[in-house]
Protein backbone atom coordinates (compact mmCIF):
# COMPACT_ATOMS: atom_id res chain seq x y z
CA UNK A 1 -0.17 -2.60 6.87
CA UNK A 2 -1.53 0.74 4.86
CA UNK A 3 -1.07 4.03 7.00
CA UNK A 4 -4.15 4.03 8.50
CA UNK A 5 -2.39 3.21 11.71
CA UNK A 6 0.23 5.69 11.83
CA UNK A 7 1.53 5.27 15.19
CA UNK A 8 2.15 1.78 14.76
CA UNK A 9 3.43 2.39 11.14
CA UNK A 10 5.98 4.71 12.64
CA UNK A 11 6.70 1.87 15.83
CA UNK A 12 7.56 -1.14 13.89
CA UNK A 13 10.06 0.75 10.90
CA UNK A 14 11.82 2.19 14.14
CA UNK A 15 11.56 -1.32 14.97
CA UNK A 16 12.75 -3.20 12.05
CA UNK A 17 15.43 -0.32 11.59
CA UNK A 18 17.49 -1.31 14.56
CA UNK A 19 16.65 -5.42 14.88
CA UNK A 20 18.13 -6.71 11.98
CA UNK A 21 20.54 -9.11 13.99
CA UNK A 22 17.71 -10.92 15.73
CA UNK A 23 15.12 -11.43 12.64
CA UNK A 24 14.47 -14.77 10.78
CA UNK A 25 14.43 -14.40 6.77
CA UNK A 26 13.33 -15.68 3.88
CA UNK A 27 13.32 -15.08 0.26
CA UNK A 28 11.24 -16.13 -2.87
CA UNK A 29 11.78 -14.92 -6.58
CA UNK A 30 9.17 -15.38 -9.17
CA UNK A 31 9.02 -14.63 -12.92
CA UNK A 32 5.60 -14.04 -14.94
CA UNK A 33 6.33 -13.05 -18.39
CA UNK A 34 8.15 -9.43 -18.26
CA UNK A 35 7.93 -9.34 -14.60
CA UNK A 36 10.72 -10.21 -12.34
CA UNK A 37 9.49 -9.97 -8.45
CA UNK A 38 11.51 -10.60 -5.86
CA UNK A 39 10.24 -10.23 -2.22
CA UNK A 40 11.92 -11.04 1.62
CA UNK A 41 10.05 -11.54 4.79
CA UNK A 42 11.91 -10.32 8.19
CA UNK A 43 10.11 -11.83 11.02
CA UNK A 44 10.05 -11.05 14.71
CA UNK A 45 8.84 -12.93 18.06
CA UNK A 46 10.41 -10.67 20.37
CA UNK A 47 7.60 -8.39 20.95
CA UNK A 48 8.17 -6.84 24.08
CA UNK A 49 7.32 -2.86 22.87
CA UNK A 50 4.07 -4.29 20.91
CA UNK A 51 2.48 -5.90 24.13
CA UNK A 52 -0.60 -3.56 23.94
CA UNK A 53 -1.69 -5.24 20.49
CA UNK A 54 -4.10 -8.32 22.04
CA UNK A 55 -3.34 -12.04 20.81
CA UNK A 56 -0.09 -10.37 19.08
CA UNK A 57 2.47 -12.81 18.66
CA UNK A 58 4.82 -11.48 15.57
CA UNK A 59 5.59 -8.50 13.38
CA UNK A 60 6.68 -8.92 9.98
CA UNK A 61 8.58 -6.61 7.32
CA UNK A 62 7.72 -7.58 3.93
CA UNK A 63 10.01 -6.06 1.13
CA UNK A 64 8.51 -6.55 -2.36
CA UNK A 65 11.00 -5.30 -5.38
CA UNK A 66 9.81 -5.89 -8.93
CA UNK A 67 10.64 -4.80 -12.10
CA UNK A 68 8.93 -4.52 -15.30
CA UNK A 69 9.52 -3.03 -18.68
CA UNK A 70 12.57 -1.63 -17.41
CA UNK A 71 11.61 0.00 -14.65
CA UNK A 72 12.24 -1.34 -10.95
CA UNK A 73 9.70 -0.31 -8.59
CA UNK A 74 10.33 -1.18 -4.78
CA UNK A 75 7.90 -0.95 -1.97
CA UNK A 76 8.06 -2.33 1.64
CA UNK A 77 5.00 -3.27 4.20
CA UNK A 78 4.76 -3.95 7.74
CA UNK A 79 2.45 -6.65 8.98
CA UNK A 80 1.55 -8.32 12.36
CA UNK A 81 0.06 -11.33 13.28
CA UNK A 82 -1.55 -13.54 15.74
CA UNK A 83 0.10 -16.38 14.20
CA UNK A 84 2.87 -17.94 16.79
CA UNK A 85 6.30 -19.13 14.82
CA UNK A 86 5.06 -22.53 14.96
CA UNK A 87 2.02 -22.26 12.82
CA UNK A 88 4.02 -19.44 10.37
CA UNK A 89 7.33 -19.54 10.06
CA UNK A 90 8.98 -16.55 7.68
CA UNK A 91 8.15 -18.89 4.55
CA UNK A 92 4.80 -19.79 5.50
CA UNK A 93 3.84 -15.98 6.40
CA UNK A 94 5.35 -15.04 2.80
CA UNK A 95 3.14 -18.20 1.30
CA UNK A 96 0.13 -16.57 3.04
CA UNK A 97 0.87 -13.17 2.03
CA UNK A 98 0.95 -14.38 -1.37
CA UNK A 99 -2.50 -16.23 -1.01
CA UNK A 100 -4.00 -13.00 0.33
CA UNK A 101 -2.72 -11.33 -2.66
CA UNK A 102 -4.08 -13.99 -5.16
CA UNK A 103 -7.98 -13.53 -3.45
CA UNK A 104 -7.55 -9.60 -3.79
CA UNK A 105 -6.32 -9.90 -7.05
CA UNK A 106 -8.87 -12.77 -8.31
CA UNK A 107 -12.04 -11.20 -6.43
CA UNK A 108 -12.17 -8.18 -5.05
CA UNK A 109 -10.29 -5.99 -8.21
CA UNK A 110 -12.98 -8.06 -9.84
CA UNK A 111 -15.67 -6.67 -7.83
CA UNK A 112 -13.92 -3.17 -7.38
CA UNK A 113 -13.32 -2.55 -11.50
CA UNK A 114 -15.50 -4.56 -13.15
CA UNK A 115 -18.47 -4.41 -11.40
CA UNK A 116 -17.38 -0.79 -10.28
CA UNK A 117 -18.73 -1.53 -6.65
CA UNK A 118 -17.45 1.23 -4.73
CA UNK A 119 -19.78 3.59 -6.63
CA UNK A 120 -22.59 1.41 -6.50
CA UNK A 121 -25.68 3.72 -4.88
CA UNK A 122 -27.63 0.90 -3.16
CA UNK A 123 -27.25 1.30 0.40
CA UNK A 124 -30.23 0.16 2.63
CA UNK A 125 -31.68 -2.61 3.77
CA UNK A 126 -30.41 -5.88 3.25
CA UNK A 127 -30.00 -4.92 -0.92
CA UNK A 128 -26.67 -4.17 -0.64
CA UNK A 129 -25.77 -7.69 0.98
CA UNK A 130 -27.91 -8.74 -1.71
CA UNK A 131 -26.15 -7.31 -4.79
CA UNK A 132 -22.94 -8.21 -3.34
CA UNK A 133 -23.81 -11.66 -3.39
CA UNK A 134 -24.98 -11.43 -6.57
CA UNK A 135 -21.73 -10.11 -7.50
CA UNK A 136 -20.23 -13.13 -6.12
CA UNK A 137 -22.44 -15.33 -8.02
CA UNK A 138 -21.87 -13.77 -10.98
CA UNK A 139 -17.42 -14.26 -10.70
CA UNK A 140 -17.72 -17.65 -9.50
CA UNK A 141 -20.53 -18.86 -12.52
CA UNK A 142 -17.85 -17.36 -14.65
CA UNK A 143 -14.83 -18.79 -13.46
CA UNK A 144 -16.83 -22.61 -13.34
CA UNK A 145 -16.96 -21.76 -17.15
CA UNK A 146 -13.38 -20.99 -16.90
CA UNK A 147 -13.83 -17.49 -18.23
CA UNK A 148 -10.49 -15.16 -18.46
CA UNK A 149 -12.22 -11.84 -19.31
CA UNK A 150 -14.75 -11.45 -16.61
CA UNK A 151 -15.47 -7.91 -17.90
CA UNK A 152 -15.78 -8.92 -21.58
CA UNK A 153 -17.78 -11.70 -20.36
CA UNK A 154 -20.64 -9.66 -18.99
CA UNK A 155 -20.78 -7.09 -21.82
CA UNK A 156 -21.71 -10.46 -24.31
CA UNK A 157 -24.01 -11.69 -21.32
CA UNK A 158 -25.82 -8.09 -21.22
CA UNK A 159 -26.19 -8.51 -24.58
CA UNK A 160 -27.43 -11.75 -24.52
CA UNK A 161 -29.83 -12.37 -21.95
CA UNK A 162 -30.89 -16.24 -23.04
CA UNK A 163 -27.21 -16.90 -22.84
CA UNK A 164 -26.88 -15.50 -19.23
CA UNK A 165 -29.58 -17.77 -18.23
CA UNK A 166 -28.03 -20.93 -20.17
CA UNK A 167 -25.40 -19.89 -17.82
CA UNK A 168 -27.17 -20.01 -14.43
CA UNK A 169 -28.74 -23.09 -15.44
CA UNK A 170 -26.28 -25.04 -16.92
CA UNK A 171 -24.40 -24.35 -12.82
CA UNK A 172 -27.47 -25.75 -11.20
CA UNK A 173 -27.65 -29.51 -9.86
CA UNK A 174 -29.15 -32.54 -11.54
């Protein structure tokens, strides 16, 4: 949860601050290269203060320590969730975090850096529905191809526009 709800922001670290006997755990730890993560999931049912959230059934504190080069950086997030415990336990919430990561990370930096989306000026109509699915077309062509460099990928394709269309057409059906 970003701090765009402050209230609530403030609610559940008051929350998590004075719980700790009552909350259900887990823990992962993951290395990639340099990078040493570590992250625990505190998970609450007992929701008694938060009954003015609709379909709420948990709150989550998600503490995400890694360290790179060095330097440990350490940053902790609140979450809640309509999810009862017995369709996400802590380590199935912590798996789904992580899979909500992996799309952000995989598509929409994509679209946010690469394609620079957020300045994009096209803003009526249906064209900007359009170009985002043409956005979308563009990643997933690309990653059928199994390309790593999405951005270095479209600066050959701009350059080559016979290849861009081998591309299209070599992801249509028979």
């Amino acid at each position: 949860m970003k701090l765009n709800q402050p209230t609530l922001y403030e609610g559940l670290t008051l929350f998590f601050s004075q719980v700790e006997a009552k909350l259900e755990t887990t823990r992962q730890r993951d290395y990639h290269g340099d990078r040493q993560e570590f992250r625990q999931v505190k998970v609450s049912s007992d929701l008694n203060a938060w009954a003015e959230w609709p379909f709420l059934a948990q709150v989550a504190e998600l503490l995400h320590i890694w360290k790179r080069k060095g330097k440990t950086h350490r940053e902790v997030s609140y979450l809640i969730t309509s999810l009862p415990r017995e369709q996400a336990n802590p380590r199935r919430l912590l798996s789904l975090i992580r899979g909500h990561w992996g799309i952000e990370n995989r598509l929409h930096w994509v679209r946010d850096v690469t394609f620079d989306e957020d300045r994009c000026q096209i803003r009526t109509k249906a064209a900007p529905q359009v170009m985002a699915a043409l956005r979308n077309l563009t990643i997933g062509l690309l990653r059928l191809k199994k390309v790593r460099n999405i951005a270095a990928a479209l600066r050959t394709l701009a350059g080559s526009p016979r290849r861009a269309l081998r591309l299209v057409n070599s992801a249509s059906g028979p």
